[in-house]
N, C-alpha and C. Protein backbone atom coordinates (compact mmCIF):
# COMPACT_ATOMS: atom_id res chain seq x y z
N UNK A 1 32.36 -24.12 7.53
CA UNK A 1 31.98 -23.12 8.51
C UNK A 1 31.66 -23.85 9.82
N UNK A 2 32.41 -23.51 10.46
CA UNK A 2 31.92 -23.78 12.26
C UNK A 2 30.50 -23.93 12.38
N UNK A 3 30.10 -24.89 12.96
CA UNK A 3 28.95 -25.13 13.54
C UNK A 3 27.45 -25.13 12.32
N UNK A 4 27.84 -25.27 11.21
CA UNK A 4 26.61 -25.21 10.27
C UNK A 4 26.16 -26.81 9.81
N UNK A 5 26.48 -27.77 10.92
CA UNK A 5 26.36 -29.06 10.71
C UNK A 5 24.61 -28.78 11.89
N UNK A 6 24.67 -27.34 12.18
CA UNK A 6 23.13 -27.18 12.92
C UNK A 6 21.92 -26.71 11.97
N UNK A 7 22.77 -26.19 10.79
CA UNK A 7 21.75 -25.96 10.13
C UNK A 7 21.59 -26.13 8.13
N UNK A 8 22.86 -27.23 7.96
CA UNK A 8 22.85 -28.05 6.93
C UNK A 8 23.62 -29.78 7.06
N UNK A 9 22.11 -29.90 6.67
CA UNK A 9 21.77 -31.12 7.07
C UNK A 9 22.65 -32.17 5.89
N UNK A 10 22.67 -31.93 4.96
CA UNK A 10 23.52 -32.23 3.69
C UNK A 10 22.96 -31.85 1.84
N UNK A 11 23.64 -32.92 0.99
CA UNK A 11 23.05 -32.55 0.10
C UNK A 11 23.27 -33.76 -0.98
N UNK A 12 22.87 -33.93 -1.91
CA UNK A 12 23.01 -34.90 -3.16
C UNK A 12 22.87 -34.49 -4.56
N UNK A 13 24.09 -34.61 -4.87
CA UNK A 13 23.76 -34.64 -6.37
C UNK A 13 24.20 -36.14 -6.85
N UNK A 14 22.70 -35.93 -7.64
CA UNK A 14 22.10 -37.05 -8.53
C UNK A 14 22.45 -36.95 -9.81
N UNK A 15 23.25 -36.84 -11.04
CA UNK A 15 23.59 -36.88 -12.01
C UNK A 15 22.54 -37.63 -12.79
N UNK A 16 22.89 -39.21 -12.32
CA UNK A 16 22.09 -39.74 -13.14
C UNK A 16 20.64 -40.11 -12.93
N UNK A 17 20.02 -40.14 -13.44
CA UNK A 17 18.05 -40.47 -13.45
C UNK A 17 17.84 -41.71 -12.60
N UNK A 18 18.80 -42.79 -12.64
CA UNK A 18 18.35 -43.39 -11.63
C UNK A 18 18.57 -43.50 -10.51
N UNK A 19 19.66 -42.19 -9.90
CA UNK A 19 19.77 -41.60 -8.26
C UNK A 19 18.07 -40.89 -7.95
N UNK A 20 18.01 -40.19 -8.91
CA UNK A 20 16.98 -39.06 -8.88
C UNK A 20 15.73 -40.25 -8.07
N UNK A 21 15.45 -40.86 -8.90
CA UNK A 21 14.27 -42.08 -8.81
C UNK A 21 14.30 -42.82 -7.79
N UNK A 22 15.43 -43.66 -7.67
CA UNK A 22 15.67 -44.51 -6.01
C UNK A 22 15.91 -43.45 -4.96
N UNK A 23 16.51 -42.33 -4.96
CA UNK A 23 17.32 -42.02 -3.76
C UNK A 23 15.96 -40.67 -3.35
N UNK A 24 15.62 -39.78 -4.36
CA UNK A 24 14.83 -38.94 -4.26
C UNK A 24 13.13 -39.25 -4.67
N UNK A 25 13.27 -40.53 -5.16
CA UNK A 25 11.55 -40.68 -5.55
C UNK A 25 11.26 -39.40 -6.71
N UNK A 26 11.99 -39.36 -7.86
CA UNK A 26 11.31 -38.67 -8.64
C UNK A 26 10.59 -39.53 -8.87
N UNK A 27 9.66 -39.45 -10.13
CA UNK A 27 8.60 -40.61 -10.51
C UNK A 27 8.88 -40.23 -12.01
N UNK A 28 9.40 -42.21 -12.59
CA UNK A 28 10.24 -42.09 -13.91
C UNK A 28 9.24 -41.81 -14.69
N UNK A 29 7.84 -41.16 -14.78
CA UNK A 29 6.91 -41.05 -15.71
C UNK A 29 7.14 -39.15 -15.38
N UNK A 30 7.56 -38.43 -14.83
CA UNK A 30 8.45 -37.61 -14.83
C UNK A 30 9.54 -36.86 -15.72
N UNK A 31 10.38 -37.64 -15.22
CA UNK A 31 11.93 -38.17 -16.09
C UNK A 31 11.20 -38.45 -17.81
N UNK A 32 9.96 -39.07 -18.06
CA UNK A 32 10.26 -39.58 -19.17
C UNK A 32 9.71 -38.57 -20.04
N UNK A 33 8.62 -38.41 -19.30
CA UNK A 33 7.65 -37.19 -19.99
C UNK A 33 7.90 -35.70 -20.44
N UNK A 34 9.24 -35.12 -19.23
CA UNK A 34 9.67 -33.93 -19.04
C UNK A 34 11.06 -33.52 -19.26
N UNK A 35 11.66 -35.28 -18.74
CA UNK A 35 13.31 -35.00 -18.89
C UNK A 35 13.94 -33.96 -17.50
N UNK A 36 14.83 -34.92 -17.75
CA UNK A 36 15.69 -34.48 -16.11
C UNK A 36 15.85 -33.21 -15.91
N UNK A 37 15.88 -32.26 -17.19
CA UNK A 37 15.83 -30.79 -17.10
C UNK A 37 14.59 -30.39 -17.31
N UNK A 38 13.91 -30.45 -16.43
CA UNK A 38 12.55 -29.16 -16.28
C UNK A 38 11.96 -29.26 -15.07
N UNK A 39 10.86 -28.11 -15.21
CA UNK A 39 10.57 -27.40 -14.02
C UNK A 39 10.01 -28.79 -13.41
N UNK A 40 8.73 -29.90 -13.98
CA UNK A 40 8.57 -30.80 -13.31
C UNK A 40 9.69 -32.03 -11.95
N UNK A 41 11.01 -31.84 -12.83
CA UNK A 41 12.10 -32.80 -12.12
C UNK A 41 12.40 -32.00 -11.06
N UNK A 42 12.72 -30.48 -11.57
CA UNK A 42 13.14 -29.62 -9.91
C UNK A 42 12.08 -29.75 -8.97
N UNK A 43 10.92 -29.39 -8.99
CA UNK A 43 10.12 -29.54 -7.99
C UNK A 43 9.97 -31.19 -7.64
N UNK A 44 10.37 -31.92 -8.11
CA UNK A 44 9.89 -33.60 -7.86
C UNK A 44 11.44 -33.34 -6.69
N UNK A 45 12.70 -33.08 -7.45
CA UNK A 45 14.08 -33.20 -6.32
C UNK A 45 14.54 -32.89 -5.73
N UNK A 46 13.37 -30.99 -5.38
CA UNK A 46 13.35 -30.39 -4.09
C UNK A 46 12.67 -31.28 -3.09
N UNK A 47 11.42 -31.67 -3.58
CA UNK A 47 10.12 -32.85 -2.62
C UNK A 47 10.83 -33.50 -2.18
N UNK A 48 11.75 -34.46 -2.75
CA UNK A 48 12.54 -35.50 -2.62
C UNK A 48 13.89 -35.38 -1.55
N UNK A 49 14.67 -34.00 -1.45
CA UNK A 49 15.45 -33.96 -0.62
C UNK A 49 15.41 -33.64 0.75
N UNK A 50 13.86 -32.54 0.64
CA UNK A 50 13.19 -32.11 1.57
C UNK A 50 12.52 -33.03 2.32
N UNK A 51 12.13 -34.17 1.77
CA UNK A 51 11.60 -35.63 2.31
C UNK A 51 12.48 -36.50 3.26
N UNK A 52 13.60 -36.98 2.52
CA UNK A 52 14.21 -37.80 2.23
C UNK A 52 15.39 -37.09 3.91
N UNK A 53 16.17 -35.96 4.27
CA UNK A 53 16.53 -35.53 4.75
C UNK A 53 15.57 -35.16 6.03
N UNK A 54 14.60 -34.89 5.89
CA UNK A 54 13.41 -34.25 7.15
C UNK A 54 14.31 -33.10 7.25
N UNK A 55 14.07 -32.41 6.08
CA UNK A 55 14.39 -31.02 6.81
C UNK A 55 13.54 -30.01 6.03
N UNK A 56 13.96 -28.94 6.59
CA UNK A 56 13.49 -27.44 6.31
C UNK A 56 12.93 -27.41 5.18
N UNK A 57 13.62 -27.04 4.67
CA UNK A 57 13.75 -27.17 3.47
C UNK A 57 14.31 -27.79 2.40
N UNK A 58 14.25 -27.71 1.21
CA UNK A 58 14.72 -28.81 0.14
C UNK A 58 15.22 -27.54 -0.90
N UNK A 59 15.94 -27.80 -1.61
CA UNK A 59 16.39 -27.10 -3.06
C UNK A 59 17.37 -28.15 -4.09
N UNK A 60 16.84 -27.96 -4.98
CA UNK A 60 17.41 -29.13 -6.30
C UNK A 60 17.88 -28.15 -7.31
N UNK A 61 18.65 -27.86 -8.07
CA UNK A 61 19.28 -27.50 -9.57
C UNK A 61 19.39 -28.52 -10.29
N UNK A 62 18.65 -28.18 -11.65
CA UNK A 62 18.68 -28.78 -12.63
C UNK A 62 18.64 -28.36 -13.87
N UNK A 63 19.86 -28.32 -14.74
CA UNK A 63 19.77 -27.77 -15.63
C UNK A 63 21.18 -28.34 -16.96
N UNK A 64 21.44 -27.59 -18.15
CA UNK A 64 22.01 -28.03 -18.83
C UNK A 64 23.44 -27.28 -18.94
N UNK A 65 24.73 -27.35 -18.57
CA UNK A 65 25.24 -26.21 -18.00
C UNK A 65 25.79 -25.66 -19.11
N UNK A 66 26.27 -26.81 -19.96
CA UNK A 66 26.59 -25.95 -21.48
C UNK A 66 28.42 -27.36 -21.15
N UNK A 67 28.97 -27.00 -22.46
CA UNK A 67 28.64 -25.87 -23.73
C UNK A 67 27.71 -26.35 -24.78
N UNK A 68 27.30 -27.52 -24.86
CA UNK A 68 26.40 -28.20 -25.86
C UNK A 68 24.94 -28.01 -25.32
N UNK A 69 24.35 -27.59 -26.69
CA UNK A 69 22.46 -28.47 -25.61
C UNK A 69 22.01 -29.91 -25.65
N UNK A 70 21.14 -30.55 -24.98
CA UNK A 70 21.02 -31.30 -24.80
C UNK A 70 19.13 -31.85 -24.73
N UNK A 71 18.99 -32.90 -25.77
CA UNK A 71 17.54 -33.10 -26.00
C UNK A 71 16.74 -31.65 -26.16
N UNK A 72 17.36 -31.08 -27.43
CA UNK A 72 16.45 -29.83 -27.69
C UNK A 72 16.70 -28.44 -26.41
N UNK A 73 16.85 -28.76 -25.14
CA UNK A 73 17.12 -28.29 -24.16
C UNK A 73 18.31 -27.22 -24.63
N UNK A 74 18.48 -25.93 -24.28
CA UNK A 74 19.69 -24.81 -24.75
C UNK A 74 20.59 -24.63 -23.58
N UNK A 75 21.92 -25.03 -23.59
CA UNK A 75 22.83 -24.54 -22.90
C UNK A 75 22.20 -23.42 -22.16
N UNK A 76 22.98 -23.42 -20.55
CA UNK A 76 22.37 -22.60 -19.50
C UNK A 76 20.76 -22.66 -18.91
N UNK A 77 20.34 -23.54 -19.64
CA UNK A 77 18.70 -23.72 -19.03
C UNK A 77 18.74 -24.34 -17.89
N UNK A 78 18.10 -23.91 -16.58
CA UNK A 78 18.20 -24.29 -15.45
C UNK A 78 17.09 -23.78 -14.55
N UNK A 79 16.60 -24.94 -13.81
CA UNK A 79 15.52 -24.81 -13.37
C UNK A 79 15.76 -25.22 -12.10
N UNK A 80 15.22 -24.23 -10.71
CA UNK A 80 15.27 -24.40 -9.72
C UNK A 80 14.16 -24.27 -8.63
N UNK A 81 14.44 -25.71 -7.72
CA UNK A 81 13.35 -25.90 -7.35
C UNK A 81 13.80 -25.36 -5.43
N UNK A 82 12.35 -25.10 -4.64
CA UNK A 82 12.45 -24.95 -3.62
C UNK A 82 11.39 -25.67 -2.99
N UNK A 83 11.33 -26.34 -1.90
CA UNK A 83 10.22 -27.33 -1.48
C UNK A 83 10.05 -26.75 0.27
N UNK A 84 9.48 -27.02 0.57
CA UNK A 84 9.01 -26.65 2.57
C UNK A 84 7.79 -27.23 2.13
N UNK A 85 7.07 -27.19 4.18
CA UNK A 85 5.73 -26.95 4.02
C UNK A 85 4.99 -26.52 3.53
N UNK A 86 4.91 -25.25 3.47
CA UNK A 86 3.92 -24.84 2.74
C UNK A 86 5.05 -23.00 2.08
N UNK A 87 5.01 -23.08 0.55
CA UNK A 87 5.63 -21.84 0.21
C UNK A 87 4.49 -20.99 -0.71
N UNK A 88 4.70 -19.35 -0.86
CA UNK A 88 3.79 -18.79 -1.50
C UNK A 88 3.97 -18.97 -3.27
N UNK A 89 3.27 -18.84 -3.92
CA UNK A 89 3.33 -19.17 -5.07
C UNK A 89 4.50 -18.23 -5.79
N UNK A 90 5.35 -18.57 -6.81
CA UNK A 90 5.96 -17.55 -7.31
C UNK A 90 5.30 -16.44 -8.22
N UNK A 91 4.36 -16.66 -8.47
CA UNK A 91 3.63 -16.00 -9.62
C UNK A 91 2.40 -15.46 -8.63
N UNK A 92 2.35 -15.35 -7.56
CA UNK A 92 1.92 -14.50 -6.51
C UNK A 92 0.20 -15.30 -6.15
N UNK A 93 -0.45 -16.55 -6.57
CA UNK A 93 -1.28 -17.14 -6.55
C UNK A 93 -1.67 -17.15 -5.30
N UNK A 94 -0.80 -17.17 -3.91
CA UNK A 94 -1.95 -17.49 -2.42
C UNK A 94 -0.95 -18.57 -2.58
N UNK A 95 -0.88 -19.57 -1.80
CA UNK A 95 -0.44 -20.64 -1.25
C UNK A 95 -0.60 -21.80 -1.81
N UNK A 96 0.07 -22.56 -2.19
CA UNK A 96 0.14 -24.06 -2.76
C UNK A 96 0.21 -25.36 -1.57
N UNK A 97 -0.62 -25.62 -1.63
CA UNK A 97 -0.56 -27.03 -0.77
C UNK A 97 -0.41 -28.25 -1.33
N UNK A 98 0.33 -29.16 -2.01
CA UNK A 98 0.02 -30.06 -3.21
C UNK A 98 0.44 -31.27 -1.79
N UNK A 99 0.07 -32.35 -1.34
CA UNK A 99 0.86 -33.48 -0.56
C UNK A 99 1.84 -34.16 -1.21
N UNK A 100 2.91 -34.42 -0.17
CA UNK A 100 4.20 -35.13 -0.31
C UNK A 100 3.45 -36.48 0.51
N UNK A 101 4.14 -37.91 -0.58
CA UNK A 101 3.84 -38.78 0.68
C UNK A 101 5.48 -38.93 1.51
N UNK A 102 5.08 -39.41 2.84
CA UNK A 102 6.20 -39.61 3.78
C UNK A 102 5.71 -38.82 4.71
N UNK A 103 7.24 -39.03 5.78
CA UNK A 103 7.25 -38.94 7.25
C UNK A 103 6.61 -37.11 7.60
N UNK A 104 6.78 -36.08 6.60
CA UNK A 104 6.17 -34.68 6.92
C UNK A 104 5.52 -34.04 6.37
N UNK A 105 4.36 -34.57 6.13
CA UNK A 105 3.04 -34.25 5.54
C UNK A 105 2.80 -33.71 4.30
N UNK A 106 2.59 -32.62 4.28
CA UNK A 106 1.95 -31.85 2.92
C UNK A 106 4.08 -30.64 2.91
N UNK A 107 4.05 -31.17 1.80
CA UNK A 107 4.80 -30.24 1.19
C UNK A 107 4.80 -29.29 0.23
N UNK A 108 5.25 -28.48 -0.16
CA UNK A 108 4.96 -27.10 -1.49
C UNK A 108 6.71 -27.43 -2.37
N UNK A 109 6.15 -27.11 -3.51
CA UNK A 109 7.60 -26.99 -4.11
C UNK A 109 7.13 -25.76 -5.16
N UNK A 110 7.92 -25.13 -5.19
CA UNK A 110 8.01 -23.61 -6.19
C UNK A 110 9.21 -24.32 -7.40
N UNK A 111 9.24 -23.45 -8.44
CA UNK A 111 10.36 -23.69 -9.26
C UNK A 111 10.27 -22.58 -10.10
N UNK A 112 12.08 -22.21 -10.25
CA UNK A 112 11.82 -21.00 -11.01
C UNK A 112 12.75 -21.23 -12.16
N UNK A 113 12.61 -20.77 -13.47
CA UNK A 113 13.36 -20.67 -14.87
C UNK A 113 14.40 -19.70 -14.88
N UNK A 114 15.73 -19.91 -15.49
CA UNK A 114 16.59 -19.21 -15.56
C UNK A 114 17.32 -19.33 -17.12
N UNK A 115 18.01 -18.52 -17.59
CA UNK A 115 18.46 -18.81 -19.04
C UNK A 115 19.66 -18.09 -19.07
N UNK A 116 20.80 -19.32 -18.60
CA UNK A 116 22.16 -18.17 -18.49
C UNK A 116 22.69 -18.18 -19.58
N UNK A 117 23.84 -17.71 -20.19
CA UNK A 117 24.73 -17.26 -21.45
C UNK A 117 25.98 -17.19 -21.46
N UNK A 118 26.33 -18.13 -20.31
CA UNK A 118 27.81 -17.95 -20.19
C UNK A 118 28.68 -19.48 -20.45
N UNK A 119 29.88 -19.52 -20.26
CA UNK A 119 30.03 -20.79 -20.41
C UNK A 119 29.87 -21.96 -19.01
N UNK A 120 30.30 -22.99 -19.27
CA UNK A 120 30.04 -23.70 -18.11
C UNK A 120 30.21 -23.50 -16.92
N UNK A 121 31.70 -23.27 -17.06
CA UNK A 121 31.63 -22.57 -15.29
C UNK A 121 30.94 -21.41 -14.59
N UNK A 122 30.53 -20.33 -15.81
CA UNK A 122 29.76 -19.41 -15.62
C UNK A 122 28.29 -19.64 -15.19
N UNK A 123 27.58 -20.19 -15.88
CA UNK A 123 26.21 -21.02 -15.61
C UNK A 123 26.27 -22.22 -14.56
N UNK A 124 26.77 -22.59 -13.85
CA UNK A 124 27.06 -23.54 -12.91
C UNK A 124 26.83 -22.45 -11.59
N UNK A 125 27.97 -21.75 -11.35
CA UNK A 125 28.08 -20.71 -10.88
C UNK A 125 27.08 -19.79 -10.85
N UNK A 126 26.09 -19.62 -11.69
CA UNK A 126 25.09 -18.74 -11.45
C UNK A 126 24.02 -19.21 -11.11
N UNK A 127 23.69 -20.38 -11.11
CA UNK A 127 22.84 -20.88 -10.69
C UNK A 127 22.98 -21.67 -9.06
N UNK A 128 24.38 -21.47 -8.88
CA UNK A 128 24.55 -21.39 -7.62
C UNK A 128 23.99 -20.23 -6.81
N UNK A 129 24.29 -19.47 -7.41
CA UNK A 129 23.75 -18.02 -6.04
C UNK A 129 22.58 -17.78 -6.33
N UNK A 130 22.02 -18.18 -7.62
CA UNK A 130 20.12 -17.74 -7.60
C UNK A 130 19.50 -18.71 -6.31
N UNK A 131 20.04 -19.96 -6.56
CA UNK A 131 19.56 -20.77 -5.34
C UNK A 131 19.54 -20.50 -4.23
N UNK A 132 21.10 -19.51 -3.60
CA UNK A 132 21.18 -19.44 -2.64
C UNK A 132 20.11 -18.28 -2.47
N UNK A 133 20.08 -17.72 -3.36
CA UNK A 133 19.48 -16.21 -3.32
C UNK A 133 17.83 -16.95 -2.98
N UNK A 134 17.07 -17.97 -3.45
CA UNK A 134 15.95 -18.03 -3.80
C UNK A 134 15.93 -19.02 -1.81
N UNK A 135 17.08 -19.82 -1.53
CA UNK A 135 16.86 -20.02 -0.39
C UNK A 135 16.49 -19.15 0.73
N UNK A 136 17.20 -17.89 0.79
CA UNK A 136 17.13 -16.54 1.55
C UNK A 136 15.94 -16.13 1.67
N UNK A 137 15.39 -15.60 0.69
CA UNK A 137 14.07 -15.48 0.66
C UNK A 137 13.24 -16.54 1.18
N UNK A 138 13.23 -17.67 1.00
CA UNK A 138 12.02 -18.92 1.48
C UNK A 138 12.14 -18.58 2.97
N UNK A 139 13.59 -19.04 3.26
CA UNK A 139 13.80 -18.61 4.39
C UNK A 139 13.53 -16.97 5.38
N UNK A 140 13.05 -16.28 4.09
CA UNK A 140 12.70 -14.72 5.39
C UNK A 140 11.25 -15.06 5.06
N UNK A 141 10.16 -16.14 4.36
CA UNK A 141 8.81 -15.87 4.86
C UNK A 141 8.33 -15.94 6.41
């Protein structure tokens, strides 16, 4: 799209755990405790892109897309994270302030659960537009 180099800055996917860790600063006591699929890693690789980029916002997907599960984890489990300054709680709490260290202070990361049922390309795909969908919203607070 014309001219959206004004308002996407880029993006990374990290496959493996040790992109996540060097490139995004998850923290491998994280990774070890929670595993690359859960709500803890999305909110660590929203923080992390949202950091790492200086921008707006941050959003990470993470999940298992299928057709197999993986470490107990069920095909289609996917967890998505959203990071800014400061976002309202999803579960309607008032405001989360938790600090990011780095160059833009206090950051928020939300993360939300999803449980798709389709096959891979289906769950890939759907967790594409919840994101986009869950960006929209961050973006109309």
């Amino acid at each position: 799209v014309p001219g959206s180099s004004a308002f996407f800055l880029g993006g990374i996917i990290c496959y493996a755990d040790r992109v996540k860790v060097d490139l995004l600063r998850v923290p491998e006591t994280t990774l070890r405790q929670h595993g690359a699929v859960s709500e803890q890693t999305a909110a660590a690789m929203a923080e992390g892109v949202h950091q790492l980029l200086q921008a707006d916002i941050g959003v990470s997907i993470t999940g298992v897309a299928g057709p197999d599960a993986e470490e107990s984890k069920p095909a289609g489990l996917t967890f998505i994270g959203i990071a800014a300054p400061t976002l309202p709680s999803p579960r309607g709490g008032g405001k989360q302030e938790p600090p990011f260290p780095g160059g833009r202070g206090k950051s928020t990361a939300v993360t939300h659960r999803f449980q798709w049922n389709g096959d891979r390309w289906d769950n890939r795909r759907r967790s594409v537009i919840a994101a986009l969908e869950l960006l929209v919203r961050a973006l109309e607070l």
